[in-house]
PDB file of N, CA and C in Angstrom:
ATOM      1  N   UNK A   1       1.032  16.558   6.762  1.00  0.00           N
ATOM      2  CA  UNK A   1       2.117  15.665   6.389  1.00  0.00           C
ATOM      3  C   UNK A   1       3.067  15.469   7.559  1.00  0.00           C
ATOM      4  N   UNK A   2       3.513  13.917   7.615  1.00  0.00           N
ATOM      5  CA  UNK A   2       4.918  14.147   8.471  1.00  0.00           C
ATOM      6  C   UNK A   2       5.752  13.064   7.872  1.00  0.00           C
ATOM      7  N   UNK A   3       7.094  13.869   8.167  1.00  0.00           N
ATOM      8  CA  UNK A   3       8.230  13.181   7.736  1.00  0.00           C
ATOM      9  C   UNK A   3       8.786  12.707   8.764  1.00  0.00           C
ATOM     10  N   UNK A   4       9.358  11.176   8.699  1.00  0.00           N
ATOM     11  CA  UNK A   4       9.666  10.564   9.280  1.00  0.00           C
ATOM     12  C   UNK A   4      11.036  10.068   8.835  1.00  0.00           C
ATOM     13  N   UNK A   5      12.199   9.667   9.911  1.00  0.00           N
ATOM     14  CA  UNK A   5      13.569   9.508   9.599  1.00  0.00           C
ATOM     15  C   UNK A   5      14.303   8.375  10.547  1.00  0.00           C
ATOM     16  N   UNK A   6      14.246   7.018   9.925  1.00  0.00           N
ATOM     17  CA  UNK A   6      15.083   6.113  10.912  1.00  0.00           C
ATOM     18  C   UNK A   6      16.179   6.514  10.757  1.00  0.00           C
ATOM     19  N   UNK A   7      16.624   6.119  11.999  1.00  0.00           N
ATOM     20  CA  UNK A   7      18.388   5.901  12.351  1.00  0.00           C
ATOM     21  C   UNK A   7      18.727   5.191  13.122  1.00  0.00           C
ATOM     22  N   UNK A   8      20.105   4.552  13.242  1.00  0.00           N
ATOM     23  CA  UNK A   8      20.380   3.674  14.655  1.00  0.00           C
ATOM     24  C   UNK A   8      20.950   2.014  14.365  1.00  0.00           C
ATOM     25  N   UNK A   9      20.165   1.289  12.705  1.00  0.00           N
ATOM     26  CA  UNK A   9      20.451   0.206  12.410  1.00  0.00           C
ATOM     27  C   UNK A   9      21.895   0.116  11.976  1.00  0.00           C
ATOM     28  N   UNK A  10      21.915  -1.111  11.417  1.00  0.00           N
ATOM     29  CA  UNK A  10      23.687  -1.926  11.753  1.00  0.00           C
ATOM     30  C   UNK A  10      23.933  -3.453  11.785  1.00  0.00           C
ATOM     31  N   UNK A  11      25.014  -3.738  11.847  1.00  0.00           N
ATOM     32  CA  UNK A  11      25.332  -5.546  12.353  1.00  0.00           C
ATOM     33  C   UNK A  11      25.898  -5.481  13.651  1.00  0.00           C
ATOM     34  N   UNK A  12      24.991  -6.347  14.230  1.00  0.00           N
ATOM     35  CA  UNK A  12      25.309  -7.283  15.474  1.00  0.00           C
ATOM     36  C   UNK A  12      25.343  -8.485  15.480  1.00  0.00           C
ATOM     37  N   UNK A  13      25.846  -9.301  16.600  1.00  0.00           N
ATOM     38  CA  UNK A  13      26.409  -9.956  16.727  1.00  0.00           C
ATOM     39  C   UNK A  13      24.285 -11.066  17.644  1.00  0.00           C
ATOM     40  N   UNK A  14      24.717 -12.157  17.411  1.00  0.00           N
ATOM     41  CA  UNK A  14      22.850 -12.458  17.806  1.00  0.00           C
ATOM     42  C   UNK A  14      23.419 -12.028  19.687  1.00  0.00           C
ATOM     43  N   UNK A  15      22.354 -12.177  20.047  1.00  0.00           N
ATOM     44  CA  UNK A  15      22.521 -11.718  21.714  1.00  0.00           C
ATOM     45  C   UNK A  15      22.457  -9.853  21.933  1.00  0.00           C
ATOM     46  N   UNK A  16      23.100  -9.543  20.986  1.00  0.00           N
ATOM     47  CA  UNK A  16      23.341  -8.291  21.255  1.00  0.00           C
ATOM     48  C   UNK A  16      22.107  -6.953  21.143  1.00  0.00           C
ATOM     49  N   UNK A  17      23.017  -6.084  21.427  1.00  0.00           N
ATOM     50  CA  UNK A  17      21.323  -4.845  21.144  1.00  0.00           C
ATOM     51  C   UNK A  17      21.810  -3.442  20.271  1.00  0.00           C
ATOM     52  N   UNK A  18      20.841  -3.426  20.068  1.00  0.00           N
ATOM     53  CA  UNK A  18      20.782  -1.891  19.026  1.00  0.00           C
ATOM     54  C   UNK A  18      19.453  -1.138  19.449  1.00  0.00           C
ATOM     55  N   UNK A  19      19.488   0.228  19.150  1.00  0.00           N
ATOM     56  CA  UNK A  19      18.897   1.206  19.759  1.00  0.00           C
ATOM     57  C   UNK A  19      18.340   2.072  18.587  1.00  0.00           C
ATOM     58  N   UNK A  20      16.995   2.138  17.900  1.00  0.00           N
ATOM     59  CA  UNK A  20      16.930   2.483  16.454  1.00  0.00           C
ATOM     60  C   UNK A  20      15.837   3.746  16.966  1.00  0.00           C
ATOM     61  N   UNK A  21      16.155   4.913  16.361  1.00  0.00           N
ATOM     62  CA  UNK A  21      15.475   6.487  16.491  1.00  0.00           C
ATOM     63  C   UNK A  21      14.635   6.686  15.223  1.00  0.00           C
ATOM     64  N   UNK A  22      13.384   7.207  15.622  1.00  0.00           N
ATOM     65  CA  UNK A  22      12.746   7.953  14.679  1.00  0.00           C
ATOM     66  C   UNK A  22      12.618   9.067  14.956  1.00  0.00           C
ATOM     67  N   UNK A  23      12.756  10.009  13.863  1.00  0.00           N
ATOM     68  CA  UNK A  23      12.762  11.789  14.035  1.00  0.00           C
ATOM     69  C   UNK A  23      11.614  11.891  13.063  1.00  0.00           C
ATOM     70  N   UNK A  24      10.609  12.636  13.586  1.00  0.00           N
ATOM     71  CA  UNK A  24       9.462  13.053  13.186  1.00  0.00           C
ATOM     72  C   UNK A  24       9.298  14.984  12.758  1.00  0.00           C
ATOM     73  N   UNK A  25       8.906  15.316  11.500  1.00  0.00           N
ATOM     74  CA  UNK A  25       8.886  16.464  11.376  1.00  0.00           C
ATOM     75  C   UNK A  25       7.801  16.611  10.656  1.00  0.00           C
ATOM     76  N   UNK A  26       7.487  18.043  10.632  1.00  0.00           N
ATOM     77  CA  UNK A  26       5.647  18.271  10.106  1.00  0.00           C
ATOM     78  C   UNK A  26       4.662  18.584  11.348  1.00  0.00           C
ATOM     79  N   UNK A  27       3.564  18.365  10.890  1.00  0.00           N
ATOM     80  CA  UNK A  27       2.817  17.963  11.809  1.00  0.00           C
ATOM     81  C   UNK A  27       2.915  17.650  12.900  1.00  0.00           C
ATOM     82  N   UNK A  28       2.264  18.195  14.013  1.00  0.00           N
ATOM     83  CA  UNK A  28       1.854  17.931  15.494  1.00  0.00           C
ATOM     84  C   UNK A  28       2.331  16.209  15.825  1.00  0.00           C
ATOM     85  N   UNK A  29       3.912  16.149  16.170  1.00  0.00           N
ATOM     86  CA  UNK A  29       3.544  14.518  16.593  1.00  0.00           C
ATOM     87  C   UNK A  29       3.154  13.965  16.963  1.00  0.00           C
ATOM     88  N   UNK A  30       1.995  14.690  18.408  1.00  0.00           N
ATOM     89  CA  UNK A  30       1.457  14.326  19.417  1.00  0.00           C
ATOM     90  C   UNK A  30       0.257  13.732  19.241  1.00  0.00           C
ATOM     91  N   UNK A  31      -0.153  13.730  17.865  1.00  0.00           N
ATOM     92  CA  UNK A  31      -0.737  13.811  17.028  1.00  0.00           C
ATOM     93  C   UNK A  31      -1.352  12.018  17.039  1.00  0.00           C
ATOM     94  N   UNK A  32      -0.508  11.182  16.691  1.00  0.00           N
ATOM     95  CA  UNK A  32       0.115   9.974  16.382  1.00  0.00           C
ATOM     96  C   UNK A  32       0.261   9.106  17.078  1.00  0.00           C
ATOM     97  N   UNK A  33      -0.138   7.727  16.854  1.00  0.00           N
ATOM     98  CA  UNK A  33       0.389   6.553  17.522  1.00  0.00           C
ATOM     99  C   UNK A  33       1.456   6.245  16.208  1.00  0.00           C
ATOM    100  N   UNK A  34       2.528   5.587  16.809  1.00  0.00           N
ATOM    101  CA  UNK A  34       3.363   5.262  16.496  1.00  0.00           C
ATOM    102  C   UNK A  34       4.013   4.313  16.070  1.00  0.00           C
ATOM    103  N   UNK A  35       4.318   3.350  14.855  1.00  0.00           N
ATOM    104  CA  UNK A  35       4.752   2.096  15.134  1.00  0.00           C
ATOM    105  C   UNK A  35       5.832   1.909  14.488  1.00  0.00           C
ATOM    106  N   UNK A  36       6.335   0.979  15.028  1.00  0.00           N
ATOM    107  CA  UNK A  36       7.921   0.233  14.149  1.00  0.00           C
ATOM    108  C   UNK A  36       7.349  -1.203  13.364  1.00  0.00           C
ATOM    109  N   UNK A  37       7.770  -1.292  12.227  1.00  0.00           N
ATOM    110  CA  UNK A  37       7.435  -2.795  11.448  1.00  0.00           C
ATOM    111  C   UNK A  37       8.832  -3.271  10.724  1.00  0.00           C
ATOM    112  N   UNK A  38       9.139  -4.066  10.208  1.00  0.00           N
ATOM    113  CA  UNK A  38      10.081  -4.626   9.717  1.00  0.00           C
ATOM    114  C   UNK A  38       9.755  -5.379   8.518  1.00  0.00           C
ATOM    115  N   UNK A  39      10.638  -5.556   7.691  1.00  0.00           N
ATOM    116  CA  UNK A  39      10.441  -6.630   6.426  1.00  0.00           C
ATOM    117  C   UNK A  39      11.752  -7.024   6.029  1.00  0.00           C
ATOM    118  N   UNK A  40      11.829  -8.693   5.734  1.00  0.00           N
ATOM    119  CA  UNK A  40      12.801  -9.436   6.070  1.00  0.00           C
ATOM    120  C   UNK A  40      12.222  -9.872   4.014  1.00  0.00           C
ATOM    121  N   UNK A  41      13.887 -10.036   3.178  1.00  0.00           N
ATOM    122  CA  UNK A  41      13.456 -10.308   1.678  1.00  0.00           C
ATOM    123  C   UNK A  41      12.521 -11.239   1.929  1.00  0.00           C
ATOM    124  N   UNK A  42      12.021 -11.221   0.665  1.00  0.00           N
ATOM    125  CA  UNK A  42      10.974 -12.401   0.048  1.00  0.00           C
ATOM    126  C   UNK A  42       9.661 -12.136   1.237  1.00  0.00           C
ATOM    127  N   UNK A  43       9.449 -11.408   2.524  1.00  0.00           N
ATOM    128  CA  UNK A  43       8.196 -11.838   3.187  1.00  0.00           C
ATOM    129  C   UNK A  43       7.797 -10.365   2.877  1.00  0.00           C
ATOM    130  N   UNK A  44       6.531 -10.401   3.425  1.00  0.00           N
ATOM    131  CA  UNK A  44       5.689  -9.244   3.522  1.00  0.00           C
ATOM    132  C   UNK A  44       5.984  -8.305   4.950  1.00  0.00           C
ATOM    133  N   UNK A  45       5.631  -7.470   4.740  1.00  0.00           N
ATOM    134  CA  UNK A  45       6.359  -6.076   5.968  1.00  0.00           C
ATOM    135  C   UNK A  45       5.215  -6.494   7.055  1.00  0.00           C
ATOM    136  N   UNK A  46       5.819  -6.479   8.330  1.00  0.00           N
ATOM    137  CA  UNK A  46       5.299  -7.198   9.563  1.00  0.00           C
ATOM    138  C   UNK A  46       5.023  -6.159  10.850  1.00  0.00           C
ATOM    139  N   UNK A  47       4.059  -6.232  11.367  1.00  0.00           N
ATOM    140  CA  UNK A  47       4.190  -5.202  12.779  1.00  0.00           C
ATOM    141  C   UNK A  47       5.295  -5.775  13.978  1.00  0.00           C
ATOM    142  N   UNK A  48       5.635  -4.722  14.112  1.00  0.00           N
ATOM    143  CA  UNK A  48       6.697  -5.340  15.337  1.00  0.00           C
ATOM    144  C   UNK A  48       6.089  -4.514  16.809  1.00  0.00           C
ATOM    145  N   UNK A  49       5.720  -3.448  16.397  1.00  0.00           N
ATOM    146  CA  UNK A  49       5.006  -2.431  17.959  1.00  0.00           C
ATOM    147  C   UNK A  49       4.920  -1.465  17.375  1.00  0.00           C
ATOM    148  N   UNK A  50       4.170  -0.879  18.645  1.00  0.00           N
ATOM    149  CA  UNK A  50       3.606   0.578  18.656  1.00  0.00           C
ATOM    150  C   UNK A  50       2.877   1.142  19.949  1.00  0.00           C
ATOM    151  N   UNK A  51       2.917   2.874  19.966  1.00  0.00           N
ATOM    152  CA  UNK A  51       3.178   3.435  21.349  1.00  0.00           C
ATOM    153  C   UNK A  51       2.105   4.833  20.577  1.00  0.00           C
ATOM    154  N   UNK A  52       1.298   4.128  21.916  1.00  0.00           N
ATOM    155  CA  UNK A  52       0.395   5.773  21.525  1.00  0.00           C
ATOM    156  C   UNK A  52       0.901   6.934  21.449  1.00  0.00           C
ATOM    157  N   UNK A  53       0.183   8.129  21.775  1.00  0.00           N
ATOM    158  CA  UNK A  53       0.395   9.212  21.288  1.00  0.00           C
ATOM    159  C   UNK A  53       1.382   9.737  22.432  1.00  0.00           C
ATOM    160  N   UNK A  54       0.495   9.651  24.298  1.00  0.00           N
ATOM    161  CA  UNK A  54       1.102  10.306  25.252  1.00  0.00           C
ATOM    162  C   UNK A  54       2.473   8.990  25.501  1.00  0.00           C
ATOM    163  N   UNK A  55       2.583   8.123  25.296  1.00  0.00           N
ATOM    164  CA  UNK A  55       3.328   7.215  25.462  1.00  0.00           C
ATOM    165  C   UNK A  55       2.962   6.181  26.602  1.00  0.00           C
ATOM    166  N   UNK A  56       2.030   6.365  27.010  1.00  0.00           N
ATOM    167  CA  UNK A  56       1.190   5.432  28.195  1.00  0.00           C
ATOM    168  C   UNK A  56       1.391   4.088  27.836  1.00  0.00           C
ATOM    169  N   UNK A  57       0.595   4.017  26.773  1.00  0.00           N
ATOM    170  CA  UNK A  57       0.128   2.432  26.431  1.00  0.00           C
ATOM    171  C   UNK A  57       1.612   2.269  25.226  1.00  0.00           C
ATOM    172  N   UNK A  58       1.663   1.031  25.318  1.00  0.00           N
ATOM    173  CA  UNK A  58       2.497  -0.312  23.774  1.00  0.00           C
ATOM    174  C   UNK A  58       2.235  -1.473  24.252  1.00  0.00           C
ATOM    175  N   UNK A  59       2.228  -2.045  22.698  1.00  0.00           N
ATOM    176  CA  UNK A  59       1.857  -3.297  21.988  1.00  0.00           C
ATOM    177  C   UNK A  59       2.671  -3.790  21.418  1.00  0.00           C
ATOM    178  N   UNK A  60       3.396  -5.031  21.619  1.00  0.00           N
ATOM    179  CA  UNK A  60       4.325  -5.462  20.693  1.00  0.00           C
ATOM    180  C   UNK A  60       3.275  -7.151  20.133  1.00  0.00           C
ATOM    181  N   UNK A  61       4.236  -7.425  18.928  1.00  0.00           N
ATOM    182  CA  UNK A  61       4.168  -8.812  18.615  1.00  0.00           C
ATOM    183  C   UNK A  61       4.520 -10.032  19.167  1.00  0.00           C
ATOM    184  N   UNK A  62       4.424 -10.831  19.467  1.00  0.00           N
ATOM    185  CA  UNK A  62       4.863 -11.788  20.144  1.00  0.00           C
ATOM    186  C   UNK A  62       6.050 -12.331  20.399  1.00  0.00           C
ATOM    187  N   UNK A  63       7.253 -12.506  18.554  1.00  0.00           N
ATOM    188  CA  UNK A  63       7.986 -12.727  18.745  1.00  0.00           C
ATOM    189  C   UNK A  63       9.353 -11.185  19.710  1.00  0.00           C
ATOM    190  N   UNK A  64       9.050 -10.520  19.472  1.00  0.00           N
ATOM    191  CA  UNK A  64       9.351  -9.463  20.497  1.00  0.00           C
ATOM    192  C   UNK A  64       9.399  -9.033  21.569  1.00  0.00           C
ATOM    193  N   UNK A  65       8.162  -9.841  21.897  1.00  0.00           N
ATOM    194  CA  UNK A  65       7.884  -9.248  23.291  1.00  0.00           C
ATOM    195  C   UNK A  65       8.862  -9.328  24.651  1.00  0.00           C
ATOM    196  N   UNK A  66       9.052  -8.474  25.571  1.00  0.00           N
ATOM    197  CA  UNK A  66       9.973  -9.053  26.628  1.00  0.00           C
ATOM    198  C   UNK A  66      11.281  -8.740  25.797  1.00  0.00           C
ATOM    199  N   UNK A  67      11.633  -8.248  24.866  1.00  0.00           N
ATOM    200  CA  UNK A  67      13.027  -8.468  24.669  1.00  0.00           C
ATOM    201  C   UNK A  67      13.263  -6.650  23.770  1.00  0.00           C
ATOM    202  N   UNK A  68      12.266  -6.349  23.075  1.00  0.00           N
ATOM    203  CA  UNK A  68      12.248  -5.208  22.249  1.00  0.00           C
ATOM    204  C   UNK A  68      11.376  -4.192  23.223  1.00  0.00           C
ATOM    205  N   UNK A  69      11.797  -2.678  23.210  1.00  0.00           N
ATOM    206  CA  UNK A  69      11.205  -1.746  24.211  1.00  0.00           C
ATOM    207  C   UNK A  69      11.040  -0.694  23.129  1.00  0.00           C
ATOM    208  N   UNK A  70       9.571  -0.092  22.706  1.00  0.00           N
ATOM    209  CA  UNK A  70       9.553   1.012  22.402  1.00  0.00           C
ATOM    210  C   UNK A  70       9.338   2.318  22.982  1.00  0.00           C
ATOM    211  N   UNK A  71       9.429   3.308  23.208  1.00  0.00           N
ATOM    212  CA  UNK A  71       9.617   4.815  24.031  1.00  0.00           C
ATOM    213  C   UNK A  71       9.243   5.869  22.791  1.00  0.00           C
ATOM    214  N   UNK A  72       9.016   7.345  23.263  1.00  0.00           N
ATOM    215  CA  UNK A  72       8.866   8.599  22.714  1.00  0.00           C
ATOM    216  C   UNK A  72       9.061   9.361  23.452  1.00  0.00           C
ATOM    217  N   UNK A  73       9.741  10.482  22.764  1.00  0.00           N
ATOM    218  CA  UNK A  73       9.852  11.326  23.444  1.00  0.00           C
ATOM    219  C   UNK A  73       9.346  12.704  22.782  1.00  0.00           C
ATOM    220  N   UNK A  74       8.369  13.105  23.332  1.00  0.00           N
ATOM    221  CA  UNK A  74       7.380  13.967  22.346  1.00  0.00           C
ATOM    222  C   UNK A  74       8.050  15.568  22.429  1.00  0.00           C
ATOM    223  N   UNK A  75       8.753  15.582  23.097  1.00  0.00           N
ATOM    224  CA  UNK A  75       9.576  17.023  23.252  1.00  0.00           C
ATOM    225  C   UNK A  75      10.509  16.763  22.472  1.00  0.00           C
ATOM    226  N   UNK A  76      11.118  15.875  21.713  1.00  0.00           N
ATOM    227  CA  UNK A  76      11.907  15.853  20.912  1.00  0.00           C
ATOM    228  C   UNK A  76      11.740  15.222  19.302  1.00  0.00           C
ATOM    229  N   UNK A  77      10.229  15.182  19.341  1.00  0.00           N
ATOM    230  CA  UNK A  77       9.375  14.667  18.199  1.00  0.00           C
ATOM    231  C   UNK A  77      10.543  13.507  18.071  1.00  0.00           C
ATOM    232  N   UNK A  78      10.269  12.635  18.524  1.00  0.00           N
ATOM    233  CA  UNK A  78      10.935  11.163  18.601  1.00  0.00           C
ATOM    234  C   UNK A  78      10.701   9.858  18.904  1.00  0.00           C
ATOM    235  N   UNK A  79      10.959   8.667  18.628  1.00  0.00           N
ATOM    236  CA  UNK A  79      10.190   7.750  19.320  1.00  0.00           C
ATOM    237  C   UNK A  79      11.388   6.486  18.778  1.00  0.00           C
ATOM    238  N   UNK A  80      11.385   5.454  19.772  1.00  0.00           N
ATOM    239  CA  UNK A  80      12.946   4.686  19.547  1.00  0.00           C
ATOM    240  C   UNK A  80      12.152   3.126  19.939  1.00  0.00           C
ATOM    241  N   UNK A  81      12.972   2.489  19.823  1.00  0.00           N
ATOM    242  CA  UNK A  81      13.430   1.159  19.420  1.00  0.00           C
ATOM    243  C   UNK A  81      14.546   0.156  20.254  1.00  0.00           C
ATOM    244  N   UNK A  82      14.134  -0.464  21.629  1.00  0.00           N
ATOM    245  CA  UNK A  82      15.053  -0.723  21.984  1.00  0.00           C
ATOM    246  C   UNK A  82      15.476  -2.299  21.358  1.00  0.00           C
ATOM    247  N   UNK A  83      16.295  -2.772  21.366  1.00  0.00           N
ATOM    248  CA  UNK A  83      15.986  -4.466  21.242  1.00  0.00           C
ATOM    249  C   UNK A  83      17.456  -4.939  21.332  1.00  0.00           C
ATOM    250  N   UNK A  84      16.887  -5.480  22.384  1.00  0.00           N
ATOM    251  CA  UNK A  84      18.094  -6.491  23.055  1.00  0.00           C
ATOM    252  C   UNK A  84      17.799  -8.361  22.874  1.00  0.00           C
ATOM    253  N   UNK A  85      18.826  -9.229  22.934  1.00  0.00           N
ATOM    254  CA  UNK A  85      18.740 -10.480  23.265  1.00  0.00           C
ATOM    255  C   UNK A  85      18.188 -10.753  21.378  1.00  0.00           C
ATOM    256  N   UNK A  86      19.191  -9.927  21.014  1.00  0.00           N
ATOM    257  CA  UNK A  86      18.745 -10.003  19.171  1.00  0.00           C
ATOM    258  C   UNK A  86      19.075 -11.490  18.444  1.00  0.00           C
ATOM    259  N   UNK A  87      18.354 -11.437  17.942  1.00  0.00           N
ATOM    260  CA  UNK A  87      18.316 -13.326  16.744  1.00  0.00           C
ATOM    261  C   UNK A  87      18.717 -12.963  15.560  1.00  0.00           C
ATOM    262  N   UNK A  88      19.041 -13.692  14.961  1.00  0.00           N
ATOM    263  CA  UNK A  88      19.220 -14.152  13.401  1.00  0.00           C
ATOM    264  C   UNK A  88      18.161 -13.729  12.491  1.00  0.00           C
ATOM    265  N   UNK A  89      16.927 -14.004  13.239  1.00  0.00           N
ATOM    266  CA  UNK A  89      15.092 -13.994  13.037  1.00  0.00           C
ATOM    267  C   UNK A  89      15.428 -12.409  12.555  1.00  0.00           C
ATOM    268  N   UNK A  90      15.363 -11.702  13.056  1.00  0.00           N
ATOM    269  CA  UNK A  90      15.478 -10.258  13.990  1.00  0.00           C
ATOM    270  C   UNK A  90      15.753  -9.282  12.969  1.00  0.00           C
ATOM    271  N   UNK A  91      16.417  -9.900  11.485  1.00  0.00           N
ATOM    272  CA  UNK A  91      17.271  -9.364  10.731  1.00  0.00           C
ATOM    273  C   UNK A  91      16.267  -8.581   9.668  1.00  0.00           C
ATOM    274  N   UNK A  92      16.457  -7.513   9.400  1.00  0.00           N
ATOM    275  CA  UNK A  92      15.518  -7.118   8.492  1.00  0.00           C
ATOM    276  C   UNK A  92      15.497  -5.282   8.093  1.00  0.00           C
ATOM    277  N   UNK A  93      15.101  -5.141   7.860  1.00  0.00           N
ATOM    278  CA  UNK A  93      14.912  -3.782   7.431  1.00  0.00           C
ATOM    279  C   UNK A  93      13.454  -3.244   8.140  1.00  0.00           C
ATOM    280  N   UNK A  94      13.980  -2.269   8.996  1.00  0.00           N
ATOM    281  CA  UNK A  94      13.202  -1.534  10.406  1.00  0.00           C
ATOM    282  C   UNK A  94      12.244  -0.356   9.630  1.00  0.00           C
ATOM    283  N   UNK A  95      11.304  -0.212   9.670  1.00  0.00           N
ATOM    284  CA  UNK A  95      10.603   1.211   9.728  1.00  0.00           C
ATOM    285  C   UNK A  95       9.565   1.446  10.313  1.00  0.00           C
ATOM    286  N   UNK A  96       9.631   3.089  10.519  1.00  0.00           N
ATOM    287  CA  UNK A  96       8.422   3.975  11.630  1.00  0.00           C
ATOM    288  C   UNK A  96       7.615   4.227  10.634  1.00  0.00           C
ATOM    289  N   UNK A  97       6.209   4.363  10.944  1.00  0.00           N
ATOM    290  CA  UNK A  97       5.202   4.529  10.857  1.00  0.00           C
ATOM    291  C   UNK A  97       4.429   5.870  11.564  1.00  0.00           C
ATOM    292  N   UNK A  98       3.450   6.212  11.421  1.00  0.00           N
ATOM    293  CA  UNK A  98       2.485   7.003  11.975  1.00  0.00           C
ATOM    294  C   UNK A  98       0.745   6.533  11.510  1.00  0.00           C
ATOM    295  N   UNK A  99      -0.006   6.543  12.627  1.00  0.00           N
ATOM    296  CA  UNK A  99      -1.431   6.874  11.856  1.00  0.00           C
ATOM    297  C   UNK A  99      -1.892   7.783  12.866  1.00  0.00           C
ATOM    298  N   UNK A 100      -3.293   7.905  12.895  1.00  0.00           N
ATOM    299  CA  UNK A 100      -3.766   8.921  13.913  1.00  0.00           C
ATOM    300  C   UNK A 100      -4.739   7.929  14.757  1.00  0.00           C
ATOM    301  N   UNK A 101      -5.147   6.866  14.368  1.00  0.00           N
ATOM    302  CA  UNK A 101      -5.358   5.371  14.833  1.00  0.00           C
ATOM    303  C   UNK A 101      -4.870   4.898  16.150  1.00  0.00           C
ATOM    304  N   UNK A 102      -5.465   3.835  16.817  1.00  0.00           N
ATOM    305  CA  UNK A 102      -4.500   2.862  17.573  1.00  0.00           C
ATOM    306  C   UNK A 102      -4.805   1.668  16.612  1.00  0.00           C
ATOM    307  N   UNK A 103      -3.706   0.614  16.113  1.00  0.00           N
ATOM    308  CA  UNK A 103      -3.315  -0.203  14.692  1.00  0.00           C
ATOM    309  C   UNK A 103      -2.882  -0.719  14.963  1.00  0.00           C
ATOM    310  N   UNK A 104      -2.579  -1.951  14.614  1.00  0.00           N
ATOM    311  CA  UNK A 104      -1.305  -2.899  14.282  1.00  0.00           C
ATOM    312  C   UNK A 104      -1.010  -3.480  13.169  1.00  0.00           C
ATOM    313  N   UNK A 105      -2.237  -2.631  11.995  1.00  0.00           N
ATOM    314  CA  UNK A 105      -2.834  -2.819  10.581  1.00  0.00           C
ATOM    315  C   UNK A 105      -1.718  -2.170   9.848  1.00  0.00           C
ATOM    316  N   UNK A 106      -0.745  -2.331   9.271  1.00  0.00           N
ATOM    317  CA  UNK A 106       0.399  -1.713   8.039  1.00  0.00           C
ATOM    318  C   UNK A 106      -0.780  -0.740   7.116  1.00  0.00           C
ATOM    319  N   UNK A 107      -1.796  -1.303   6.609  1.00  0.00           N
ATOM    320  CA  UNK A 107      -3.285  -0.224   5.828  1.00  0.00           C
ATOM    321  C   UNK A 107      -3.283   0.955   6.477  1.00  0.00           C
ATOM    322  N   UNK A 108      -3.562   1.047   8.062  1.00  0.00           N
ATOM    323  CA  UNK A 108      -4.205   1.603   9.195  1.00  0.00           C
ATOM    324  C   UNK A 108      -3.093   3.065   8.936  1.00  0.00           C
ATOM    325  N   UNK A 109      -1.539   2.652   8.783  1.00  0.00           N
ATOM    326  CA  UNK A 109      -0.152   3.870   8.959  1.00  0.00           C
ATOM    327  C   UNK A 109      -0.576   4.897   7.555  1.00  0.00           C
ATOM    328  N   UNK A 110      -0.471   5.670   7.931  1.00  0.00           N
ATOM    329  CA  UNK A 110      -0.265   7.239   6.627  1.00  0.00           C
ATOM    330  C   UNK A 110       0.763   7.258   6.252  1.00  0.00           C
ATOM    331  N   UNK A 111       2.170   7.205   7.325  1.00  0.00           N
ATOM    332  CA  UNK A 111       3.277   7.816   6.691  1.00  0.00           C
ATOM    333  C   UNK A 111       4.217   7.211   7.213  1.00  0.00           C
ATOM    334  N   UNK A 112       5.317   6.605   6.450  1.00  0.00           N
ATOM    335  CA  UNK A 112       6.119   5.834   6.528  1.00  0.00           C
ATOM    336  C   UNK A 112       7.846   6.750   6.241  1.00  0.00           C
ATOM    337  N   UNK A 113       8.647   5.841   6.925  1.00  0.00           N
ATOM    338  CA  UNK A 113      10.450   6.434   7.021  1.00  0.00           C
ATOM    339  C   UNK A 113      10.095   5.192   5.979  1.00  0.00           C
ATOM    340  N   UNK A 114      11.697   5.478   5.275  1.00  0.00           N
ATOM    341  CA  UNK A 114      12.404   5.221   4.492  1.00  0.00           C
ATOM    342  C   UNK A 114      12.981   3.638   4.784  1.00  0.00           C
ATOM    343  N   UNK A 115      13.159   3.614   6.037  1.00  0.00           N
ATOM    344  CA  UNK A 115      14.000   2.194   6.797  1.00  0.00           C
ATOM    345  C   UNK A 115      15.560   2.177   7.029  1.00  0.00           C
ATOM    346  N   UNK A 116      15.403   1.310   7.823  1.00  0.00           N
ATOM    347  CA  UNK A 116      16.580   0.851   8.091  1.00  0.00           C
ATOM    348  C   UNK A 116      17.341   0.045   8.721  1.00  0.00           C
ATOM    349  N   UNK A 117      18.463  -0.450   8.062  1.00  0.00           N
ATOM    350  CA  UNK A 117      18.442  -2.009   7.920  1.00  0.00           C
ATOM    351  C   UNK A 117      19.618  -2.453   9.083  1.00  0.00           C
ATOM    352  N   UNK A 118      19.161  -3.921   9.711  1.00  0.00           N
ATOM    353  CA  UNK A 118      19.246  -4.444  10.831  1.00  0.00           C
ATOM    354  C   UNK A 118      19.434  -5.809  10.554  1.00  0.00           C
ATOM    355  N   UNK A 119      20.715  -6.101  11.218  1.00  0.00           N
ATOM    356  CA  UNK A 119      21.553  -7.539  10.371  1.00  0.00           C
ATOM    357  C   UNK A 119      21.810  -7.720  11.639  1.00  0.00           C
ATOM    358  N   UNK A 120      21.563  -8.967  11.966  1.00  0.00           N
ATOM    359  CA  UNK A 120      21.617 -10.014  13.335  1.00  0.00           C
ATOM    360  C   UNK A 120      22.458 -11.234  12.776  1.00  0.00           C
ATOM    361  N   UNK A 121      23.871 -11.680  13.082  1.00  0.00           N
ATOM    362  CA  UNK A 121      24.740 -12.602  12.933  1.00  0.00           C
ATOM    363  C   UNK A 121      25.201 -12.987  13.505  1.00  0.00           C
ATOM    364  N   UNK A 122      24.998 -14.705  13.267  1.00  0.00           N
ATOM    365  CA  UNK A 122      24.624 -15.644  14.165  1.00  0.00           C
ATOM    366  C   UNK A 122      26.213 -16.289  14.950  1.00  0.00           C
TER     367      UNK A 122
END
């Protein structure tokens, strides 16, 4: 099992940035590729990225790309969320993921945080 714990979301202002943490407990994190997804009401929960295990490789989505940075830091069973040059779009409710996979499949994740929510105003 691992438990997973966002933190970091909030209102900003569009342009601006926020810095969103996942704390990982349980299980070997090292374990894990990693991802962040989002879900905005009324749509279905979306991949936004993800960062292998040693932190070498990430993958983001398109509308992200160039503007959102994901990182880990495996000595601190952690893994973050940068995102700058934030939209209106942008707004949504954030959560970490785990599989033991490389994914970009929401099916593909085992274990999911709770979320947390991320308001971009325009």
């Amino acid at each position: 099992q691992v438990q997973l714990v966002e933190s970091g979301g909030g209102l900003v202002q569009a342009g601006g940035s926020l810095r969103l943490a996942c704390a990982a407990s349980g299980r070997a994190f090292t374990y894990y590729t990693m991802g962040w997804f989002r879900q905005s009401p009324g749509k279905e929960r979306e991949f936004v990225g993800c960062i292998a295990w040693n932190g070498g490789t990430t993958y983001y989505t398109g509308s992200v790309k160039g503007r959102f940075t994901i990182s880990r830091d495996n000595a601190k069973n952690s893994m973050y969320l940068q995102m700058n040059s934030l939209r209106p779009e942008d707004t949504a409710v954030y959560y970490c993921a785990a599989t033991r996979d490389w994914s970009t499949e929401r099916g593909d994740y085992n274990y999911w945080g709770q979320g947390t929510q991320v308001t971009v105003s325009s």
